[in-house]
Every structure is written in C-alpha cells, then in structure tokens.
PDB file of N, CA and C in Angstrom:
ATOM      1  N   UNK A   1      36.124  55.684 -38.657  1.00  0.00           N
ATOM      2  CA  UNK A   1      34.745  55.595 -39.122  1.00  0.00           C
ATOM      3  C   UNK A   1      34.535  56.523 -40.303  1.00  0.00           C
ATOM      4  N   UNK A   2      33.426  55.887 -41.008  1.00  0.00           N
ATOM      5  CA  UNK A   2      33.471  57.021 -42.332  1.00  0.00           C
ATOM      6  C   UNK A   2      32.449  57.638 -41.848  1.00  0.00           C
ATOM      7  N   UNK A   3      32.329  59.264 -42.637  1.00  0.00           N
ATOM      8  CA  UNK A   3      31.129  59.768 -42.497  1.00  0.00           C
ATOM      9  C   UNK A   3      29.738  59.432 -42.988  1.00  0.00           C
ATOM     10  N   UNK A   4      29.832  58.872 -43.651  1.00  0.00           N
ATOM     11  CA  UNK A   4      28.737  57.873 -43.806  1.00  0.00           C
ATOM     12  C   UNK A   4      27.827  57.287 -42.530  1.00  0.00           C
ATOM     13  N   UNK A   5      28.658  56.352 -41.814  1.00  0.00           N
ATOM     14  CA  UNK A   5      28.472  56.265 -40.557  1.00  0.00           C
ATOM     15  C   UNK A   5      28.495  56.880 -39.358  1.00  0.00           C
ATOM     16  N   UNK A   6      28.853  57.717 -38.986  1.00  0.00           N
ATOM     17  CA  UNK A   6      28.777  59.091 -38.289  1.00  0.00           C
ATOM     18  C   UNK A   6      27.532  59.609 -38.622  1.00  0.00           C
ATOM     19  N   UNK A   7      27.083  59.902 -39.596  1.00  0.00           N
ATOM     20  CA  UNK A   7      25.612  60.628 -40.077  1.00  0.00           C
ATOM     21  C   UNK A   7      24.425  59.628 -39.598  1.00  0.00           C
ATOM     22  N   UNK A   8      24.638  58.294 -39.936  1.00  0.00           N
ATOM     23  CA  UNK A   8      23.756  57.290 -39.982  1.00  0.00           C
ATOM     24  C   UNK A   8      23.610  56.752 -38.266  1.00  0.00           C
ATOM     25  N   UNK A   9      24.710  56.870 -37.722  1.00  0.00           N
ATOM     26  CA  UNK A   9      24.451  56.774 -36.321  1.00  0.00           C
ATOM     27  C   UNK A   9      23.772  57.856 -35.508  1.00  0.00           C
ATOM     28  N   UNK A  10      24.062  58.951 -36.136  1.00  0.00           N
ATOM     29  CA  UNK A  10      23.492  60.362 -35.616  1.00  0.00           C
ATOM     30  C   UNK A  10      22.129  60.659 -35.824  1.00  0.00           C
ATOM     31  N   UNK A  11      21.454  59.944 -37.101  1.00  0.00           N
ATOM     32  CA  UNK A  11      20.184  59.849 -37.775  1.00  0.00           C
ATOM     33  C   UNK A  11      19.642  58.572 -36.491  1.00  0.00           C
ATOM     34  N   UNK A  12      19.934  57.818 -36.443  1.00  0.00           N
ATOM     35  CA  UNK A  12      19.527  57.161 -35.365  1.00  0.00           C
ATOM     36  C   UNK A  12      19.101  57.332 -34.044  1.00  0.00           C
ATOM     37  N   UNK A  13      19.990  58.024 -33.530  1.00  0.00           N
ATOM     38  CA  UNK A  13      19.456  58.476 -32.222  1.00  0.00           C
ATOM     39  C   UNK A  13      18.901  59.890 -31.790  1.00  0.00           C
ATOM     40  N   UNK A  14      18.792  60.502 -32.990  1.00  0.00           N
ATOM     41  CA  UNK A  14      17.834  61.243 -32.611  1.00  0.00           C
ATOM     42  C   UNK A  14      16.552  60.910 -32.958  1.00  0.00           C
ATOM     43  N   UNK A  15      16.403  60.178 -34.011  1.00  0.00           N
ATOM     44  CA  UNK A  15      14.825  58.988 -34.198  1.00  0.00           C
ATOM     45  C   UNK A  15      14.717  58.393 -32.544  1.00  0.00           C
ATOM     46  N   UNK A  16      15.648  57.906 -31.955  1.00  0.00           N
ATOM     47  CA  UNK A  16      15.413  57.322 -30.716  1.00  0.00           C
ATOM     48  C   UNK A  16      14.816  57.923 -30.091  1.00  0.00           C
ATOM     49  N   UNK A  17      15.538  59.579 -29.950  1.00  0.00           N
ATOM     50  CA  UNK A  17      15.040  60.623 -28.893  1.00  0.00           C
ATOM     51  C   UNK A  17      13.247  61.069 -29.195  1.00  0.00           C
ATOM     52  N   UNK A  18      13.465  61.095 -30.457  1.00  0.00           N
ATOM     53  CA  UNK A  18      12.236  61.214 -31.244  1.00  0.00           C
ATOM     54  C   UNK A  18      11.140  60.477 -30.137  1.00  0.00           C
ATOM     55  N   UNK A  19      11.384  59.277 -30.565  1.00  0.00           N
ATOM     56  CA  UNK A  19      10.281  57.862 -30.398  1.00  0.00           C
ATOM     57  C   UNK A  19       9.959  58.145 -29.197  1.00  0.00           C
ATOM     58  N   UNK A  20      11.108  58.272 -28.208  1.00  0.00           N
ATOM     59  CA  UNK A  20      10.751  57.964 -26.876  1.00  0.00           C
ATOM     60  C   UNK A  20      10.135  59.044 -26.139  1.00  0.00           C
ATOM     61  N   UNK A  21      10.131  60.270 -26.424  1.00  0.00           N
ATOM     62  CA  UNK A  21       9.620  61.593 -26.010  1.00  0.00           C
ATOM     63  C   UNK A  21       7.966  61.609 -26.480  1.00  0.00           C
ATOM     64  N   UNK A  22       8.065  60.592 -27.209  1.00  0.00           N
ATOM     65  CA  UNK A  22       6.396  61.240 -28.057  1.00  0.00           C
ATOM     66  C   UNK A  22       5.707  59.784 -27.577  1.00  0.00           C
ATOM     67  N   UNK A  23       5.016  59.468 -26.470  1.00  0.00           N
ATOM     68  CA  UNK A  23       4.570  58.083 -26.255  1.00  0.00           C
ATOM     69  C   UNK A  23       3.458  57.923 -25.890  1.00  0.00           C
ATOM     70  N   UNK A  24       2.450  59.292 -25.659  1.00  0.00           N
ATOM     71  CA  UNK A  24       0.920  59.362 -25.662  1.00  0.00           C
ATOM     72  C   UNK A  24       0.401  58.930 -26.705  1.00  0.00           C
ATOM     73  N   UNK A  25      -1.121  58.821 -26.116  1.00  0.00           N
ATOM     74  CA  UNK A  25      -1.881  57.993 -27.435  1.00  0.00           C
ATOM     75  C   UNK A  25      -2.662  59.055 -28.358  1.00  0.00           C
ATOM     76  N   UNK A  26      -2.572  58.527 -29.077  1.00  0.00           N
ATOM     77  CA  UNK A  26      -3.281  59.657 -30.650  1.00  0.00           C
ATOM     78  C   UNK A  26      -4.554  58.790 -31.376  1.00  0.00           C
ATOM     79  N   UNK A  27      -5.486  59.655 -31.684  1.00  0.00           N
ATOM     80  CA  UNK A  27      -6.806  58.709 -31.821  1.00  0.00           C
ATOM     81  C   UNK A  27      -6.463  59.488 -33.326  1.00  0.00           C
ATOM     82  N   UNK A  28      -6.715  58.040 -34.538  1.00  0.00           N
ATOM     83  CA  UNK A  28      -6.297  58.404 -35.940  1.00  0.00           C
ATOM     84  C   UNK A  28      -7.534  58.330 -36.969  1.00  0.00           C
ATOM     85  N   UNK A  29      -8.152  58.681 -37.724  1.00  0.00           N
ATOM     86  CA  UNK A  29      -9.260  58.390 -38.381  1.00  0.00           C
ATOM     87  C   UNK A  29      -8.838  57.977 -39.595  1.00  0.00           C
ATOM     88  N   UNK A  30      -8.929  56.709 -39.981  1.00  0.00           N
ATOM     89  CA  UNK A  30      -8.579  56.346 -41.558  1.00  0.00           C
ATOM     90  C   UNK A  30      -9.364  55.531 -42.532  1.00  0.00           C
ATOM     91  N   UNK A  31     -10.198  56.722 -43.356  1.00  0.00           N
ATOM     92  CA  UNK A  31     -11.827  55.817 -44.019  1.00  0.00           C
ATOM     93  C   UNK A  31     -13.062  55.881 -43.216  1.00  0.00           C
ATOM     94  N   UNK A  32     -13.525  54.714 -42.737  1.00  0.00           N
ATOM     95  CA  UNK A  32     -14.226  54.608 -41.556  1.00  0.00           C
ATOM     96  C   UNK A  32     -14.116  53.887 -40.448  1.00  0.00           C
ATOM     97  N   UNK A  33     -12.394  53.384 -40.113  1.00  0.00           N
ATOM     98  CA  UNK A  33     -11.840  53.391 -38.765  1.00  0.00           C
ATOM     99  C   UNK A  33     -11.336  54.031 -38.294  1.00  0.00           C
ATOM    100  N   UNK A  34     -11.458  54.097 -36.977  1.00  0.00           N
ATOM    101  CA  UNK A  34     -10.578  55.161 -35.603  1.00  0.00           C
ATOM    102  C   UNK A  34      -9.683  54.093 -35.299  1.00  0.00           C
ATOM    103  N   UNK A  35      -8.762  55.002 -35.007  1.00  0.00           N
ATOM    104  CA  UNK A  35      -7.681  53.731 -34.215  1.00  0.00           C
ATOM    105  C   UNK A  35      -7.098  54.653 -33.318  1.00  0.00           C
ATOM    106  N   UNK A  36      -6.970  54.001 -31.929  1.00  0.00           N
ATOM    107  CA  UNK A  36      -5.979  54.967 -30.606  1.00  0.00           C
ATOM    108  C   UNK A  36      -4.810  53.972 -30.455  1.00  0.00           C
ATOM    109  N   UNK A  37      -3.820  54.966 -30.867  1.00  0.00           N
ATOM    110  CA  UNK A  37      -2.073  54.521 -31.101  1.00  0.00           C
ATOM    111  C   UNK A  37      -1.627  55.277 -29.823  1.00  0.00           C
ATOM    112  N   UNK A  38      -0.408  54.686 -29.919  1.00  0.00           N
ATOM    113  CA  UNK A  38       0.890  55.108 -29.098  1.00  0.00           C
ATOM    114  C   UNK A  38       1.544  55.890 -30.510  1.00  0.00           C
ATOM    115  N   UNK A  39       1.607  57.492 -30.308  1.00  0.00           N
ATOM    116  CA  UNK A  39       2.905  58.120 -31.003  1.00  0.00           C
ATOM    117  C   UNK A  39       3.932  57.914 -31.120  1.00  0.00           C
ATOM    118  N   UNK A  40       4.184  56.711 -30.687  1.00  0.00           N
ATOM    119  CA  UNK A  40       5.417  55.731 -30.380  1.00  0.00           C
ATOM    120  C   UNK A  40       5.383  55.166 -31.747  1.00  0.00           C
ATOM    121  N   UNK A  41       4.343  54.188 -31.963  1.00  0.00           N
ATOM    122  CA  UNK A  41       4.294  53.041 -32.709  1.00  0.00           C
ATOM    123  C   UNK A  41       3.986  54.042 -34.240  1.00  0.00           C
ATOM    124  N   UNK A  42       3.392  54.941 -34.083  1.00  0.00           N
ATOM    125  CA  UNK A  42       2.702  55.683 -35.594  1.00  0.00           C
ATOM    126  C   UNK A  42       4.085  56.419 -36.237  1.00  0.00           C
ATOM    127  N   UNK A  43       5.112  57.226 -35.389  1.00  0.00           N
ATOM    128  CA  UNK A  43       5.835  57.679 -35.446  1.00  0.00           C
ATOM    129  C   UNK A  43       7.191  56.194 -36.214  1.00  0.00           C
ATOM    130  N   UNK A  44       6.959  55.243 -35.325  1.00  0.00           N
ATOM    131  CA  UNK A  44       8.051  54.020 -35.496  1.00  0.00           C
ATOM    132  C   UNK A  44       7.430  53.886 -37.544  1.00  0.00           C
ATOM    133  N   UNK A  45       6.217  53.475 -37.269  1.00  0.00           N
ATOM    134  CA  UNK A  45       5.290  52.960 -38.905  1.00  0.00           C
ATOM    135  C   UNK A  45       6.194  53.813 -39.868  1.00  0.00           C
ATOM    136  N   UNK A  46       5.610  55.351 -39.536  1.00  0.00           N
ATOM    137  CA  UNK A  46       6.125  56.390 -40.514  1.00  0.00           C
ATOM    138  C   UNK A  46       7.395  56.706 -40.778  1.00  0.00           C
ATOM    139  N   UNK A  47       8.279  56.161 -40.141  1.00  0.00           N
ATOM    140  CA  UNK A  47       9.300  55.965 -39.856  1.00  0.00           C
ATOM    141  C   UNK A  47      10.089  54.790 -41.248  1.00  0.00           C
ATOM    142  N   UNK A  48       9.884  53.648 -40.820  1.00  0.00           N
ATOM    143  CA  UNK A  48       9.519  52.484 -41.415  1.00  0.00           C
ATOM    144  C   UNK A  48       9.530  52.680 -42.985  1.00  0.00           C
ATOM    145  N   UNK A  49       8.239  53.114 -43.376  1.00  0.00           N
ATOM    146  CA  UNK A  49       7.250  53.513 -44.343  1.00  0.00           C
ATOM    147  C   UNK A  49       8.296  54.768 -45.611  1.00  0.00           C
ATOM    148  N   UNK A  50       8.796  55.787 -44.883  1.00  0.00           N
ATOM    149  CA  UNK A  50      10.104  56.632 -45.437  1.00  0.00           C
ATOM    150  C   UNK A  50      10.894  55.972 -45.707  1.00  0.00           C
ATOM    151  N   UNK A  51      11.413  54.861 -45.125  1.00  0.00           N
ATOM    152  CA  UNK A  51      13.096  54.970 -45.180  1.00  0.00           C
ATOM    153  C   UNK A  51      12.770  53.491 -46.546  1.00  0.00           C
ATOM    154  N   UNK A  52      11.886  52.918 -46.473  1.00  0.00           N
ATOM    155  CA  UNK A  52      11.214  51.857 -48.019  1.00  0.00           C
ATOM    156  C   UNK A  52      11.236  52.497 -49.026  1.00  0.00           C
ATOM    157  N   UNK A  53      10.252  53.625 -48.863  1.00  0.00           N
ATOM    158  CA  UNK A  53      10.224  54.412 -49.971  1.00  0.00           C
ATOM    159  C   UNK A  53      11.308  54.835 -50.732  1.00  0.00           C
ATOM    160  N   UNK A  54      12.229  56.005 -49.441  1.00  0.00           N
ATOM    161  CA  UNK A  54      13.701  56.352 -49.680  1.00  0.00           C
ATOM    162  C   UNK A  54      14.277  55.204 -50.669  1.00  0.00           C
ATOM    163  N   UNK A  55      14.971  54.187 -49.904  1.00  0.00           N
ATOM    164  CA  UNK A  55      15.396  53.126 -50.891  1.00  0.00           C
ATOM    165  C   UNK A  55      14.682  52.701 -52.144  1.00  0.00           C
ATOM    166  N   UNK A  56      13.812  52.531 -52.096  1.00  0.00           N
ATOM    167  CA  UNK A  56      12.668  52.459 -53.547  1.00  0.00           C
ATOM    168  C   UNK A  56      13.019  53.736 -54.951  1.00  0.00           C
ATOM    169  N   UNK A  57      13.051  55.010 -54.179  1.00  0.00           N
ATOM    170  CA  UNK A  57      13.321  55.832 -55.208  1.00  0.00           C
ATOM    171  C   UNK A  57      14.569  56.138 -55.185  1.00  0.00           C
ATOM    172  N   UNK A  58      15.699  55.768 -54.520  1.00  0.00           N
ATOM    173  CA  UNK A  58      17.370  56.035 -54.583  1.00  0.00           C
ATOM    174  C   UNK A  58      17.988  54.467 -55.473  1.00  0.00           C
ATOM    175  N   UNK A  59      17.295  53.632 -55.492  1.00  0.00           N
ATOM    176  CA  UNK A  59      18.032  52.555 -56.080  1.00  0.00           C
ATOM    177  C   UNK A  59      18.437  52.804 -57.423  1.00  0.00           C
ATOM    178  N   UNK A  60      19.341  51.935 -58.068  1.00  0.00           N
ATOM    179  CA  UNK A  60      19.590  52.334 -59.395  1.00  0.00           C
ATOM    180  C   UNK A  60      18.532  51.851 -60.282  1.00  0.00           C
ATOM    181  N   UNK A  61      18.326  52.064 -61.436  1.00  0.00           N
ATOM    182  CA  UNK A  61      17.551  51.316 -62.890  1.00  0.00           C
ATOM    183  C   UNK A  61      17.926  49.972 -62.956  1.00  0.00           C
ATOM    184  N   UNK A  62      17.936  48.524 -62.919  1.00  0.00           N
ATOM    185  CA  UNK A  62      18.151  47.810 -64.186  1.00  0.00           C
ATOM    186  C   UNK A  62      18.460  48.008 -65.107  1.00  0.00           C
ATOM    187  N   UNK A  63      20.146  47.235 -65.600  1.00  0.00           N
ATOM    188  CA  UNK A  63      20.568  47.183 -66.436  1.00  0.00           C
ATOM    189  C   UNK A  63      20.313  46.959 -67.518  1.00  0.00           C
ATOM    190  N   UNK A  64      19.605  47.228 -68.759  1.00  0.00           N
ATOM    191  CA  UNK A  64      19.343  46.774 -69.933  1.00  0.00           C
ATOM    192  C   UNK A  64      20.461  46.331 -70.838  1.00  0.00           C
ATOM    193  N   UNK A  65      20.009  44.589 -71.100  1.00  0.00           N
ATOM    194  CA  UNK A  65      21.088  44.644 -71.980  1.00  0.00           C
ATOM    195  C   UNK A  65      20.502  44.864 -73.549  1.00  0.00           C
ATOM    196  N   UNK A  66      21.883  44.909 -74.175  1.00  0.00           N
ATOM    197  CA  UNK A  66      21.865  44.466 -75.404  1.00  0.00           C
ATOM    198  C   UNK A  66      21.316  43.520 -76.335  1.00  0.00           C
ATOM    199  N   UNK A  67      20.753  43.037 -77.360  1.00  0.00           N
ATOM    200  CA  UNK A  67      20.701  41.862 -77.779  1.00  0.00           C
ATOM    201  C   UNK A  67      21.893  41.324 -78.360  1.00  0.00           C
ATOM    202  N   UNK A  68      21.748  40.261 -78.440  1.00  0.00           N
ATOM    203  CA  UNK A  68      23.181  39.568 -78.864  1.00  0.00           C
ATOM    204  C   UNK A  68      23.134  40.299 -80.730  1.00  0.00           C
ATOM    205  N   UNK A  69      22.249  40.536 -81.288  1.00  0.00           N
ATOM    206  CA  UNK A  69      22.448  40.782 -83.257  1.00  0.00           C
ATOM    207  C   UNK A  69      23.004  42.310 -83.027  1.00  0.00           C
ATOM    208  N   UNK A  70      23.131  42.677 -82.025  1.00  0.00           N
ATOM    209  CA  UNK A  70      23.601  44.583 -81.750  1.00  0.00           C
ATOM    210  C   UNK A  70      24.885  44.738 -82.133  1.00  0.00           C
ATOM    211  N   UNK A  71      24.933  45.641 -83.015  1.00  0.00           N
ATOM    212  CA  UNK A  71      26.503  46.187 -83.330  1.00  0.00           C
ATOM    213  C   UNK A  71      26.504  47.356 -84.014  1.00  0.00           C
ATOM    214  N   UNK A  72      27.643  48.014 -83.350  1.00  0.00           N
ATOM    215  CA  UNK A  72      27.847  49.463 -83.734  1.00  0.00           C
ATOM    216  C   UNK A  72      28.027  49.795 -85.008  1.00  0.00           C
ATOM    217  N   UNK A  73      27.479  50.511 -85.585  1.00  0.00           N
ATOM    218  CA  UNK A  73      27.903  51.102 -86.995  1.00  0.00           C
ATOM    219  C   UNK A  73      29.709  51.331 -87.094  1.00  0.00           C
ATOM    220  N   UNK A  74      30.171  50.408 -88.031  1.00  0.00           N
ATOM    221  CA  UNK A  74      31.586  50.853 -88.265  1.00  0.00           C
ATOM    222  C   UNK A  74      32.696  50.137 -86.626  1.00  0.00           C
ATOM    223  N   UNK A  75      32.522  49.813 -86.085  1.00  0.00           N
ATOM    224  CA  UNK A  75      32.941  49.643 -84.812  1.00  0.00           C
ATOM    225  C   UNK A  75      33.743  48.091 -85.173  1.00  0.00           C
ATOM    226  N   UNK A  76      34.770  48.382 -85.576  1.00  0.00           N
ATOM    227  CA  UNK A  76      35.489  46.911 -85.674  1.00  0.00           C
ATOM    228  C   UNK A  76      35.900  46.660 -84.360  1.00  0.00           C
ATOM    229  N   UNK A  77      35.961  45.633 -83.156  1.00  0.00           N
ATOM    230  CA  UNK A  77      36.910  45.215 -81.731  1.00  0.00           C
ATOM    231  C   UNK A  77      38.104  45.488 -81.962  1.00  0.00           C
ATOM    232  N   UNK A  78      38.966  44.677 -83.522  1.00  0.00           N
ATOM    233  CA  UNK A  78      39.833  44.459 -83.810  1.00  0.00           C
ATOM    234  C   UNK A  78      40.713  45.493 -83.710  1.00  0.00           C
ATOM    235  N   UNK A  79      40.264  46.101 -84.184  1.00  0.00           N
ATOM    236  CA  UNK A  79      41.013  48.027 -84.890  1.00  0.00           C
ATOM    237  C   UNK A  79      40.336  48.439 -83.754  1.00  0.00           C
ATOM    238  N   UNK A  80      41.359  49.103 -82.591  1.00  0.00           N
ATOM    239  CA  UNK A  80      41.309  49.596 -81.887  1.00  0.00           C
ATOM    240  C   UNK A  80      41.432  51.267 -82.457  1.00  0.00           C
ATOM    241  N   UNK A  81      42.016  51.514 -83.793  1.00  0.00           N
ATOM    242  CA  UNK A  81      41.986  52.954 -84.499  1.00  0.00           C
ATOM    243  C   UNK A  81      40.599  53.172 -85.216  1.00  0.00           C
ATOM    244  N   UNK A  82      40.020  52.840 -84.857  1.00  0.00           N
ATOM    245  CA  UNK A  82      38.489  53.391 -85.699  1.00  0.00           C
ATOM    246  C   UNK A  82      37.397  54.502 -85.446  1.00  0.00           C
ATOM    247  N   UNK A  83      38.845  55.576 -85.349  1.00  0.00           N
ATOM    248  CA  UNK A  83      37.921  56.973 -85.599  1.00  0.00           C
ATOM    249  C   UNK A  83      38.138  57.806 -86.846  1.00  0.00           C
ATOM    250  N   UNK A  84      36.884  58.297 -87.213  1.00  0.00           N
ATOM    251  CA  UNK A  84      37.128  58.955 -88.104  1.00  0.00           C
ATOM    252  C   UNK A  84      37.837  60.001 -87.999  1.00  0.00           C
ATOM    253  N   UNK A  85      37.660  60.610 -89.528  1.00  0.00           N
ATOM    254  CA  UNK A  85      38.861  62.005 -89.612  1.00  0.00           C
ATOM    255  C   UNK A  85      38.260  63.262 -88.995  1.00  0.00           C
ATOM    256  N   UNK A  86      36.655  63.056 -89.441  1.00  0.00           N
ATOM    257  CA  UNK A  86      36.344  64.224 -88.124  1.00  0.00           C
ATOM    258  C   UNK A  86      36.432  64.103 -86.817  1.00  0.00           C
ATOM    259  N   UNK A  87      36.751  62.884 -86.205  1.00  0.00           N
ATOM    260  CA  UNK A  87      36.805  62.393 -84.981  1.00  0.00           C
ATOM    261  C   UNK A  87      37.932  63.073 -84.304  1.00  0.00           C
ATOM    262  N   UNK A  88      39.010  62.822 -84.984  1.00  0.00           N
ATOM    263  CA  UNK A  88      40.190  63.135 -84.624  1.00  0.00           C
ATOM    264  C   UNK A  88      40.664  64.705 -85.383  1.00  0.00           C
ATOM    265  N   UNK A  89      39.989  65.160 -85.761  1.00  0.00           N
ATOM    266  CA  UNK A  89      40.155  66.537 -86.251  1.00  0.00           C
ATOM    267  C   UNK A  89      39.611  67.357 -84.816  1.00  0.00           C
ATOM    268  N   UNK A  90      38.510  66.994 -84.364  1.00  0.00           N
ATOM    269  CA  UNK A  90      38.071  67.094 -83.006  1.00  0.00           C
ATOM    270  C   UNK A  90      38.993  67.277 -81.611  1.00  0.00           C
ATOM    271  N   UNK A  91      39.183  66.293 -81.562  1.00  0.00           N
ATOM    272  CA  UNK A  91      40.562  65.373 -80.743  1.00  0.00           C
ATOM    273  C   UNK A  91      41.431  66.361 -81.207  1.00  0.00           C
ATOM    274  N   UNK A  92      41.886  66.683 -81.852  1.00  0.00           N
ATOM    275  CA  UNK A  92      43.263  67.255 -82.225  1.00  0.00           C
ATOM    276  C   UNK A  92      42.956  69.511 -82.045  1.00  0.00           C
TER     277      UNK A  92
END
C-alpha cells in the first residue's frame, strides 16, 4: 500500500469515530431559521463541504494554449543549435 493510502484510510476512520461519538441534537440559527440537527448529519455536511472546497482550491489551472500565429523570437524547430553566444558563454 502506498502512503497515500495509509493516510487516507486513517483520515477516514477517525471522521468515523468523529461522526459516531457526536450524535446529539444541536439547535442551529441561520438568518431567520432554527434548525435542530443531529451532530451527526452537521458534522457529515461540514465534512462534505471541506473536502469540495479542498479539491476546488488544490486542482491545477487550465492549460492555456497558444495561438496557432505564436512563435518564438529566433527559435528555428529545425536547428536544434539555436543559442546564442551569450547563451552558451553562460552554459560554458
């Protein structure tokens, strides 16, 4: 198993232990509704609600491409030698 999975299974069940220990009801005020939950279910939401987010802000950017008229200053494909002399004064 990778550690990857080891962590992610371990993150799991203590959310389990979490959930199941906390199962009284909680009276919530949001605006001008009350709502009486199970710390079960608010805990499960918030739960939920993190791990979206998480992924939301860990994903990568979109790739931007290029337009097809784009080309490098000086950049022949062909000539795989196309550095300059300060380039390789550098390099060297």
């Amino acid at each position: 198993m990778r550690i990857k999975t080891i962590v992610i299974i371990i993150i799991a069940i203590l959310l389990t232990i979490v959930l199941m220990q906390n199962t009284g009801p909680v009276t919530f005020k949001f605006l001008w509704a009350t709502f009486v939950l199970s710390k079960l279910v608010m805990l499960a939401i918030m739960a939920v609600i993190a791990f979206v987010l998480g992924v939301l802000a860990g994903r990568p950017n979109k790739v931007q491409r290029l337009s097809d008229d784009f080309s490098e200053r000086g950049f022949d494909g062909r000539n795989p030698n196309t550095l300059s002399d300060e380039d390789r004064d550098y390099l060297n």
